[in-house]
PDB file of N, CA and C in Angstrom:
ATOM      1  N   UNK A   1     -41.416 -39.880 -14.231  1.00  0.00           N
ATOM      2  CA  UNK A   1     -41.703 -38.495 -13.950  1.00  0.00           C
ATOM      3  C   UNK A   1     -41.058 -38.068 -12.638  1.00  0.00           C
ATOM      4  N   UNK A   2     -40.752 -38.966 -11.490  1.00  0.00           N
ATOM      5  CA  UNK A   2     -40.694 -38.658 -10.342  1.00  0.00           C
ATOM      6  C   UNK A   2     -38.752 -38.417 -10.482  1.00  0.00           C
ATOM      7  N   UNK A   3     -38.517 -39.087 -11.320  1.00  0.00           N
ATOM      8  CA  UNK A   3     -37.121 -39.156 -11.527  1.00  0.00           C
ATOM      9  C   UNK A   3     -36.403 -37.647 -11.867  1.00  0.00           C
ATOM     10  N   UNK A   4     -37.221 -36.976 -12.834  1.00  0.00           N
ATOM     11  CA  UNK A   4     -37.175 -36.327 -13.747  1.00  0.00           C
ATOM     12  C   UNK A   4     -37.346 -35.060 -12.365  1.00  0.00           C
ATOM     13  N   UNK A   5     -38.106 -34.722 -11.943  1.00  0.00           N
ATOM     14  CA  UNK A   5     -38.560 -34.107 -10.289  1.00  0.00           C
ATOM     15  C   UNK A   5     -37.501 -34.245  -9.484  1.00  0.00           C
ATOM     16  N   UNK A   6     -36.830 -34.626  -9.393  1.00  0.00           N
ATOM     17  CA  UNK A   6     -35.085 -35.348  -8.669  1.00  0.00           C
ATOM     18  C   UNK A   6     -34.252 -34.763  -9.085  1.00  0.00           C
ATOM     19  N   UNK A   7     -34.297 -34.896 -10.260  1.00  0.00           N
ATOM     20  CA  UNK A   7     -32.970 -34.418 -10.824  1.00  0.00           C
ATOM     21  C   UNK A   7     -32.733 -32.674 -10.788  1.00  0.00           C
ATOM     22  N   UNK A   8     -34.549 -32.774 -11.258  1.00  0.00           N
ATOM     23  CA  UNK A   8     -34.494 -31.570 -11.164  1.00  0.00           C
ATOM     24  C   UNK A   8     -34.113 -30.157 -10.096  1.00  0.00           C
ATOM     25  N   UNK A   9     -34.519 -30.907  -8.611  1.00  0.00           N
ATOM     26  CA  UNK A   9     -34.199 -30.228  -7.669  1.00  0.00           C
ATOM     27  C   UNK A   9     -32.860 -30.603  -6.859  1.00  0.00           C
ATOM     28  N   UNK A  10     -31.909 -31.816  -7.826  1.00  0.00           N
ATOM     29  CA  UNK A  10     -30.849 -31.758  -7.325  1.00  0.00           C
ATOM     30  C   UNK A  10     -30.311 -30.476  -8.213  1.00  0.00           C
ATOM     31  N   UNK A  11     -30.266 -30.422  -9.768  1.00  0.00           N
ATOM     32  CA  UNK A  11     -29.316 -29.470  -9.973  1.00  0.00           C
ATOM     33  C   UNK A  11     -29.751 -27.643  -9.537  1.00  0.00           C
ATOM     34  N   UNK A  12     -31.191 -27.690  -8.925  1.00  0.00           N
ATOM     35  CA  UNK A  12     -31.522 -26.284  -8.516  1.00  0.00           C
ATOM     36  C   UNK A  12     -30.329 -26.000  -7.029  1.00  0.00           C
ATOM     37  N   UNK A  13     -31.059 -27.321  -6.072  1.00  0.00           N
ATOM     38  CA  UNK A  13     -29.964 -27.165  -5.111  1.00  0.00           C
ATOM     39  C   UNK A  13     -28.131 -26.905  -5.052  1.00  0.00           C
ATOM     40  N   UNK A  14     -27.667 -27.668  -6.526  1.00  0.00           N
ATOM     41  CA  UNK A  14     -26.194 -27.018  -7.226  1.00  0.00           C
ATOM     42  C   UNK A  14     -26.058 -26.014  -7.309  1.00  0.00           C
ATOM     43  N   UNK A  15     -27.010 -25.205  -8.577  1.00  0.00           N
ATOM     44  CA  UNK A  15     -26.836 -24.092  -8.854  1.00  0.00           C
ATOM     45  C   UNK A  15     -27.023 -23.172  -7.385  1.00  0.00           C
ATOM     46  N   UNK A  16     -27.935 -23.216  -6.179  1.00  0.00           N
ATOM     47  CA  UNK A  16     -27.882 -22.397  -5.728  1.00  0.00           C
ATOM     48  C   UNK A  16     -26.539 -22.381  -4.440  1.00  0.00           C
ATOM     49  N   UNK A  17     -26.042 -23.508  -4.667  1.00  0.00           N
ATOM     50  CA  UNK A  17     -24.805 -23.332  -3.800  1.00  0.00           C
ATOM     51  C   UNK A  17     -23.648 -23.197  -4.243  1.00  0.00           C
ATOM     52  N   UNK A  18     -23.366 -22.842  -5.742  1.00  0.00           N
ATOM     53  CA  UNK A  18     -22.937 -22.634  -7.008  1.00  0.00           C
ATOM     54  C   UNK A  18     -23.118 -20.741  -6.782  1.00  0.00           C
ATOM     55  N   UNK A  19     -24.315 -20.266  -6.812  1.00  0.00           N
ATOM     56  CA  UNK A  19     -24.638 -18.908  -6.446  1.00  0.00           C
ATOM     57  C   UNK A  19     -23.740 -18.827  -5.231  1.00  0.00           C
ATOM     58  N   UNK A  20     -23.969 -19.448  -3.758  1.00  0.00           N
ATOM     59  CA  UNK A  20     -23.612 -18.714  -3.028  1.00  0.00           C
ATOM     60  C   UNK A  20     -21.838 -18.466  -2.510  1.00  0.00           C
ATOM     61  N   UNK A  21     -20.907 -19.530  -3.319  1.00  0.00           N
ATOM     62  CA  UNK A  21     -19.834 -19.448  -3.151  1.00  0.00           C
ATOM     63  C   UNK A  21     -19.320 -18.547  -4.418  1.00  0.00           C
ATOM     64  N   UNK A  22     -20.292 -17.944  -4.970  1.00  0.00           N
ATOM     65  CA  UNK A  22     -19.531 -16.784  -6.182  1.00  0.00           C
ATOM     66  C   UNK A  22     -20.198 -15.554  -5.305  1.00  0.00           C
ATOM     67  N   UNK A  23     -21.101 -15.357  -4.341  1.00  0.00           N
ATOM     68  CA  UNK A  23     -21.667 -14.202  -3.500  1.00  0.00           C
ATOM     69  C   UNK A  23     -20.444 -14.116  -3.130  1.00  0.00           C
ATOM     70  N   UNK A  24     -19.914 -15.174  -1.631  1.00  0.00           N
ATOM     71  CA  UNK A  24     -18.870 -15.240  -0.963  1.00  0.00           C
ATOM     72  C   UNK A  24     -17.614 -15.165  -1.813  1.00  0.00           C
ATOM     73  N   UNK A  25     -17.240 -15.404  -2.731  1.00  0.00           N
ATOM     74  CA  UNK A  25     -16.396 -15.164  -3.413  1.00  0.00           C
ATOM     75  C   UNK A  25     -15.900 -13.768  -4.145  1.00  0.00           C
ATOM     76  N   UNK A  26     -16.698 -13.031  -4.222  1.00  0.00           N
ATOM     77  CA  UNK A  26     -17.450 -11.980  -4.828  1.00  0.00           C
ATOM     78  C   UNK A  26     -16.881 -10.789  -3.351  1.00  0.00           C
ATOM     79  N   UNK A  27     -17.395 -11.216  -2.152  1.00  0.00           N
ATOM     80  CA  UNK A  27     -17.199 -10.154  -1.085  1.00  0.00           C
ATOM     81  C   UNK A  27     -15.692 -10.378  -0.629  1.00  0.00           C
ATOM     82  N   UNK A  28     -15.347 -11.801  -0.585  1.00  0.00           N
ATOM     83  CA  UNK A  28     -13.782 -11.679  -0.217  1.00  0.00           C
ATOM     84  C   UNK A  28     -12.917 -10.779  -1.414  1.00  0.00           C
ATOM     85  N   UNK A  29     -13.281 -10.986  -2.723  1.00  0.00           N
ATOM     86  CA  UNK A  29     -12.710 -10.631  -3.742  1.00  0.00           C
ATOM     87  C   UNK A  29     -12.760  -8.689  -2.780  1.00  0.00           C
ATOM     88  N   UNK A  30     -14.018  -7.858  -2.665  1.00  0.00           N
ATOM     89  CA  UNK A  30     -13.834  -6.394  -2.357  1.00  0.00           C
ATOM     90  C   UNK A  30     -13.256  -6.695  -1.166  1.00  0.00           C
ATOM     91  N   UNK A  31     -13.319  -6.760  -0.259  1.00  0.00           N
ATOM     92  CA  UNK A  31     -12.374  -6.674   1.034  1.00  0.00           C
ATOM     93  C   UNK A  31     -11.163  -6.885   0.419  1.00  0.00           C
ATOM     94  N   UNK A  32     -10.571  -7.860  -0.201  1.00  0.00           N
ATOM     95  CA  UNK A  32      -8.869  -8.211  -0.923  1.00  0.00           C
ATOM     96  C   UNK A  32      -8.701  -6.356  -0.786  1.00  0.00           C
ATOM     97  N   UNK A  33      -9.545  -5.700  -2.641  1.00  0.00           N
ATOM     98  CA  UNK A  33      -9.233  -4.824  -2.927  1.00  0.00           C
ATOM     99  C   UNK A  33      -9.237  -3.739  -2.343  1.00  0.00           C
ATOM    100  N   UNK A  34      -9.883  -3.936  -1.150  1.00  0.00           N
ATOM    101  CA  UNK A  34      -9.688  -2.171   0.332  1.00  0.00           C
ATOM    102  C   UNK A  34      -8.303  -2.647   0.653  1.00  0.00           C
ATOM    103  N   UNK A  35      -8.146  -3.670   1.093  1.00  0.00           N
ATOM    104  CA  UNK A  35      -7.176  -4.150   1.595  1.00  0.00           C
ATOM    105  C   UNK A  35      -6.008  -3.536   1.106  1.00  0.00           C
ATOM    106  N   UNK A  36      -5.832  -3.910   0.055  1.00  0.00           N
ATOM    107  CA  UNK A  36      -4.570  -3.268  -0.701  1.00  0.00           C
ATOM    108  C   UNK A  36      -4.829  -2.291  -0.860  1.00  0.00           C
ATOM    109  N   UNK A  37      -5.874  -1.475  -1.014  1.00  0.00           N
ATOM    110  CA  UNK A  37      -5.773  -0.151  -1.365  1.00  0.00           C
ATOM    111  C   UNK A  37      -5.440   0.479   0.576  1.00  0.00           C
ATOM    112  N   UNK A  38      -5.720   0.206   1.287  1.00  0.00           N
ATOM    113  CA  UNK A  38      -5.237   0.306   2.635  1.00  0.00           C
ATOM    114  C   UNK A  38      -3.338   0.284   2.569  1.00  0.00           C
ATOM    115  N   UNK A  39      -3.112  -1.104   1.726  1.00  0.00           N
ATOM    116  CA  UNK A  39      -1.499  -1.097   2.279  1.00  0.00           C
ATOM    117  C   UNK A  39      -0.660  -0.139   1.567  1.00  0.00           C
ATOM    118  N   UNK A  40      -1.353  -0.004   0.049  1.00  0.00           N
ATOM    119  CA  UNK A  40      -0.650   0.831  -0.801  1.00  0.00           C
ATOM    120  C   UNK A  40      -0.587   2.332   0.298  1.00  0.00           C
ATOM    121  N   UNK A  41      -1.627   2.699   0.463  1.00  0.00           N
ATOM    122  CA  UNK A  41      -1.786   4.283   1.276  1.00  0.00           C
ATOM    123  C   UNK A  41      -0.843   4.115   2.554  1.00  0.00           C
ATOM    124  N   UNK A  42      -0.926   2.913   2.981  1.00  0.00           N
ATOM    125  CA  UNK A  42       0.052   3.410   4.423  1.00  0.00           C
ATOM    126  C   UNK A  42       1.672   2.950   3.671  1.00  0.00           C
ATOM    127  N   UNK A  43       2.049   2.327   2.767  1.00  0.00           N
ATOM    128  CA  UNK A  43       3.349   2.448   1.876  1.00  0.00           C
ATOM    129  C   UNK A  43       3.522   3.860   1.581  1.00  0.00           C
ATOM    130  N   UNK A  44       2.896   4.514   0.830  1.00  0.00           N
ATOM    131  CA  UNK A  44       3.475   5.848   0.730  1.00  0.00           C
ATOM    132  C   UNK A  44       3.116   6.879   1.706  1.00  0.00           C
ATOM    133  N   UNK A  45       2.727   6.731   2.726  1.00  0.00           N
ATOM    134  CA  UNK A  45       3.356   7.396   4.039  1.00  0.00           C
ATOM    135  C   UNK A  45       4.231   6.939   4.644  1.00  0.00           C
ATOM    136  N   UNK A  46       4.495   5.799   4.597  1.00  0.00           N
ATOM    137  CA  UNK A  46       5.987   5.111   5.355  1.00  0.00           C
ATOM    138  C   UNK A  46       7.356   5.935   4.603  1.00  0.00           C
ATOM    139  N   UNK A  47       6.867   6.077   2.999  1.00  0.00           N
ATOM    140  CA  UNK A  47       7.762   6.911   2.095  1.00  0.00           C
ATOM    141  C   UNK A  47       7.807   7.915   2.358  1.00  0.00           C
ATOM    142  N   UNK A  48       6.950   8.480   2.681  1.00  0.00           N
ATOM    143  CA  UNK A  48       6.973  10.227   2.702  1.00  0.00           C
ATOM    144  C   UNK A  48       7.799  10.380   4.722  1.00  0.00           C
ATOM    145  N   UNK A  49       7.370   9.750   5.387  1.00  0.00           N
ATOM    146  CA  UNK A  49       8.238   9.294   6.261  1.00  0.00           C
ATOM    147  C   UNK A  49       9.619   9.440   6.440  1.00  0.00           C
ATOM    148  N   UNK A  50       9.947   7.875   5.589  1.00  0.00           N
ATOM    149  CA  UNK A  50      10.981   7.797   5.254  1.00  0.00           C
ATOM    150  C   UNK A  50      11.991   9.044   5.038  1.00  0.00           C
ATOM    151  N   UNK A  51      11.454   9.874   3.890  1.00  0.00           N
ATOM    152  CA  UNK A  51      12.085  10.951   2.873  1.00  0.00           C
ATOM    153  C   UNK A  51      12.170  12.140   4.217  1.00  0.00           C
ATOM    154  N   UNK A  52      11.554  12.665   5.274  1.00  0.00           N
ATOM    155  CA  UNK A  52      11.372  13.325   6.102  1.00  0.00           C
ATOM    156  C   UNK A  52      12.613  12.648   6.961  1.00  0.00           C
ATOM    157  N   UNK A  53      12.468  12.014   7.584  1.00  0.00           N
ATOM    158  CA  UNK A  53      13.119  11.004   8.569  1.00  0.00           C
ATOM    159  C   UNK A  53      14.758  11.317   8.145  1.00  0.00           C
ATOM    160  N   UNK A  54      15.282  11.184   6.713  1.00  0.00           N
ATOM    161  CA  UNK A  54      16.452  11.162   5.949  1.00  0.00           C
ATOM    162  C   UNK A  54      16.815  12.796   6.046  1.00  0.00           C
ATOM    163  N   UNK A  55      15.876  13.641   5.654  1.00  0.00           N
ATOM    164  CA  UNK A  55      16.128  15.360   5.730  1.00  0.00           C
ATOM    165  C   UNK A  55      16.578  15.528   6.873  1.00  0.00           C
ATOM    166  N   UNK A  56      15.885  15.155   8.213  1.00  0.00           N
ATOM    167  CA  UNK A  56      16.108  15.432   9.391  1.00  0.00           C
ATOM    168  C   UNK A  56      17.696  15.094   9.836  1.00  0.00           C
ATOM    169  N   UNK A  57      18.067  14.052   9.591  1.00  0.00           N
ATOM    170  CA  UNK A  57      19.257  13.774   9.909  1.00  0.00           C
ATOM    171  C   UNK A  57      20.121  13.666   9.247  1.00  0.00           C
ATOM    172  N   UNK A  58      20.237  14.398   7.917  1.00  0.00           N
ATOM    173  CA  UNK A  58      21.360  14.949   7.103  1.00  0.00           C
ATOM    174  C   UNK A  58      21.475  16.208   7.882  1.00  0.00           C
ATOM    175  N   UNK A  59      21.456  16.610   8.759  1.00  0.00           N
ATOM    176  CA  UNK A  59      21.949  18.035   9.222  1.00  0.00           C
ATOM    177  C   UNK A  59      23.116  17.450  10.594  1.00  0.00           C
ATOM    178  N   UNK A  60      23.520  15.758  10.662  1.00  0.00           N
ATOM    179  CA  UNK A  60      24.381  15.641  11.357  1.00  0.00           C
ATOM    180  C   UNK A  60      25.885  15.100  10.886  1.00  0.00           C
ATOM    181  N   UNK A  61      26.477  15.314  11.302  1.00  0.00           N
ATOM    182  CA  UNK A  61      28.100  15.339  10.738  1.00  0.00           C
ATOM    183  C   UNK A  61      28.690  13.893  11.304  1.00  0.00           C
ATOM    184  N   UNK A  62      29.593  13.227  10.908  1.00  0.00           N
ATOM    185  CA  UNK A  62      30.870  12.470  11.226  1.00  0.00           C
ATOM    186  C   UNK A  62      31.328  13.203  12.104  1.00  0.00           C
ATOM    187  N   UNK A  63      32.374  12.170  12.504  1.00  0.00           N
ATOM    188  CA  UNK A  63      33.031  12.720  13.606  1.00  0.00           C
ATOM    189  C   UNK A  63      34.186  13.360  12.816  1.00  0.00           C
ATOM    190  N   UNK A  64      34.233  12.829  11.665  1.00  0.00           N
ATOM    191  CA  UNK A  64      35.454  13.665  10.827  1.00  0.00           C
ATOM    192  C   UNK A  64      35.007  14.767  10.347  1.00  0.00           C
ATOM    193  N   UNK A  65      33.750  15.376  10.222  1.00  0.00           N
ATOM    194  CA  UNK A  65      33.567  16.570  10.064  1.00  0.00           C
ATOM    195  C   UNK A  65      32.814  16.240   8.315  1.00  0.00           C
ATOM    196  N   UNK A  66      32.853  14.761   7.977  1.00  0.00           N
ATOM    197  CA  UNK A  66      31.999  14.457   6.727  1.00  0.00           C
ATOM    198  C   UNK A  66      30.967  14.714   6.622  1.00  0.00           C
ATOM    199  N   UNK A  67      30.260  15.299   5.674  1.00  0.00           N
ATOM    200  CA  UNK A  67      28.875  14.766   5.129  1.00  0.00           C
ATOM    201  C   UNK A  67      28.400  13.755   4.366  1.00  0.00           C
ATOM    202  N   UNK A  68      27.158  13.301   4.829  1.00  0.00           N
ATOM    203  CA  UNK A  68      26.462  12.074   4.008  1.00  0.00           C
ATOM    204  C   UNK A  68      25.466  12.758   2.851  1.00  0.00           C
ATOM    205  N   UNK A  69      25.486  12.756   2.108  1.00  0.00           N
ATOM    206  CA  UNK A  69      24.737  12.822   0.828  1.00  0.00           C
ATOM    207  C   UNK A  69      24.095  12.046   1.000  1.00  0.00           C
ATOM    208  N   UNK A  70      22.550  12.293   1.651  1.00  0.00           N
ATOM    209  CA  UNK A  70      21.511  11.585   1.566  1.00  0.00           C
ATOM    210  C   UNK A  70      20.496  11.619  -0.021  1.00  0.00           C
ATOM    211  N   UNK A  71      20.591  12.903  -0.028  1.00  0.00           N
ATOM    212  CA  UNK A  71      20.072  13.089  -1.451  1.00  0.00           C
ATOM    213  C   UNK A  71      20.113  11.642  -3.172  1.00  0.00           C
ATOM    214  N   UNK A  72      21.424  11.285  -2.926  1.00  0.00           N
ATOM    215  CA  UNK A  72      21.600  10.181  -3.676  1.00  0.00           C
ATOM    216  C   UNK A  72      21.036   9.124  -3.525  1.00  0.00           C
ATOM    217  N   UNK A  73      20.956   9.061  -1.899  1.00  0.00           N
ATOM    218  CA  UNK A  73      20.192   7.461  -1.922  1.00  0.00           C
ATOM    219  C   UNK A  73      19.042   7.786  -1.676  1.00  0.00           C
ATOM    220  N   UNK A  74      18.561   8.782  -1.944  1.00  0.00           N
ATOM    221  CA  UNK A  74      16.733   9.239  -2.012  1.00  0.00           C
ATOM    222  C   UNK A  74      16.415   9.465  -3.527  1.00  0.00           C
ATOM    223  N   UNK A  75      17.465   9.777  -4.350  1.00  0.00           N
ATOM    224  CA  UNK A  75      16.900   9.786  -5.743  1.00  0.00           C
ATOM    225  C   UNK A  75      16.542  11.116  -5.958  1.00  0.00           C
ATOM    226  N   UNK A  76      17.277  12.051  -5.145  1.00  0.00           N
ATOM    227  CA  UNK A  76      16.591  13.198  -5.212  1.00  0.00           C
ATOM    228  C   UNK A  76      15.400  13.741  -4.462  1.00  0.00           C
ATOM    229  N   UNK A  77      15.041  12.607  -3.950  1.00  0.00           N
ATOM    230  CA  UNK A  77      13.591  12.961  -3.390  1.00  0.00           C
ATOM    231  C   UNK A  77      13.614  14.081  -2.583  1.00  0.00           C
ATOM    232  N   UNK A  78      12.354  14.894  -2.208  1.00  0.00           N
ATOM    233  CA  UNK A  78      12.341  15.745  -1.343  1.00  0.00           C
ATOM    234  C   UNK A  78      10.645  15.690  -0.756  1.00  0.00           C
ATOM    235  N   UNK A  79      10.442  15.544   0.712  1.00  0.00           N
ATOM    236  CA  UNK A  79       8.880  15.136   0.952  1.00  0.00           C
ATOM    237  C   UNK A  79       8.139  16.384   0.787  1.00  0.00           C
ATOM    238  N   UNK A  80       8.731  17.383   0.047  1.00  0.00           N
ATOM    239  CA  UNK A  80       7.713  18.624   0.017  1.00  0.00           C
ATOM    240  C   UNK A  80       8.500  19.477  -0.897  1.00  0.00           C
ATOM    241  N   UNK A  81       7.969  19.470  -2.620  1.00  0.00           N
ATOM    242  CA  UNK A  81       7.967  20.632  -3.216  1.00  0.00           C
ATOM    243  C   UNK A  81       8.370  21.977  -2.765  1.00  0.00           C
ATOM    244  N   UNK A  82       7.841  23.101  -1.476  1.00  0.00           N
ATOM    245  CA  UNK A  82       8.505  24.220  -1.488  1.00  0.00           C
ATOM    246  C   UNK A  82      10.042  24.000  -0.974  1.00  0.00           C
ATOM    247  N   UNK A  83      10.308  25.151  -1.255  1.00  0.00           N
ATOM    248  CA  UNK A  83      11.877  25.157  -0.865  1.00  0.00           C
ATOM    249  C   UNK A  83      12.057  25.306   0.923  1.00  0.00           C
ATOM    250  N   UNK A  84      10.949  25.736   1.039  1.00  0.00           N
ATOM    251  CA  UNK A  84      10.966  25.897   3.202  1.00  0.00           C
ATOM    252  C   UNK A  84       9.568  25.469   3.846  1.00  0.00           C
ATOM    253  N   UNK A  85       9.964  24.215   3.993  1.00  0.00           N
ATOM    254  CA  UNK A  85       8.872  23.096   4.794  1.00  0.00           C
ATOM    255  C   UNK A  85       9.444  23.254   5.800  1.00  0.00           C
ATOM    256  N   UNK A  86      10.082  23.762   6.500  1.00  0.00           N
ATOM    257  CA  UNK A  86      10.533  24.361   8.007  1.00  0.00           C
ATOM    258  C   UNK A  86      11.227  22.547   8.430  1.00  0.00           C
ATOM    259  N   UNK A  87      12.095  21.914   7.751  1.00  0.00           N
ATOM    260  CA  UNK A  87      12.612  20.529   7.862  1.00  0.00           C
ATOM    261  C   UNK A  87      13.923  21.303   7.386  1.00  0.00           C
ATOM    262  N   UNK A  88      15.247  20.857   8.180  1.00  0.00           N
ATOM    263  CA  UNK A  88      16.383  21.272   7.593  1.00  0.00           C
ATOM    264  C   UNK A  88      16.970  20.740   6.190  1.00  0.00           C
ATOM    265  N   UNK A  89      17.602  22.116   5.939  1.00  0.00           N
ATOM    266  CA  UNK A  89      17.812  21.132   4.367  1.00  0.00           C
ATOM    267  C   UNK A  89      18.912  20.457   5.266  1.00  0.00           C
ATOM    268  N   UNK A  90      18.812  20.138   3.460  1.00  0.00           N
ATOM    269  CA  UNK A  90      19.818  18.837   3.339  1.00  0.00           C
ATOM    270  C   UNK A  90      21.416  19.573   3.405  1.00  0.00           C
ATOM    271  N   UNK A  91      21.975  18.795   3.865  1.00  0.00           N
ATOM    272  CA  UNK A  91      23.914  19.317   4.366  1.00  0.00           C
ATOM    273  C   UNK A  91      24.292  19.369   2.624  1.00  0.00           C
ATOM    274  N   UNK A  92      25.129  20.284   1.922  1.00  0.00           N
ATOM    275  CA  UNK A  92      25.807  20.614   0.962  1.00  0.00           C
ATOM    276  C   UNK A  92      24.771  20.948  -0.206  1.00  0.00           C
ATOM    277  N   UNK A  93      23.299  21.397   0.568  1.00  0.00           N
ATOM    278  CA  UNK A  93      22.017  21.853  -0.605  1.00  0.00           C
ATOM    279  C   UNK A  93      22.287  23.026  -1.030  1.00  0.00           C
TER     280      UNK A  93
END
């Protein structure tokens, strides 16, 4: 009987340290997912950035008097739908 009493409170003591690394497992798992939801949000401000950053300085020339077509290596992008976000357009828009 006493055996049986043993065993028994070895596998309670399992299961409950069994519980507490799926708790802990469980909270690292939500922190992961802020986490990334943190890096994703500051990625597309680095983009929208980016796309700003590129407008701004398509309004400067070569010394040969060239323009860079930034537009191509943005994909078109533009960081703002209206046509006058008070950001210079783009050189040959």
């Amino acid at each position: 009987m006493g055996e049986i009493s043993a065993a028994s409170q070895e596998q309670s003591t399992g299961i409950e340290q069994v519980n507490r690394a799926v708790t802990q497992m469980d909270e690292v798992t939500q922190q992961n997912a802020a986490l990334v939801e943190e890096a994703a949000a500051a990625a597309g401000s680095l983009q929208e950035q980016a796309v700003k950053l590129a407008e701004a300085v398509a309004v400067f020339r070569l010394q040969g008097g060239e323009v860079i077509d930034v537009r191509a290596q943005l994909g078109g992008q533009r960081s703002s739908p209206s046509a006058d976000d008070g950001m210079p357009a783009l050189a040959g828009a």
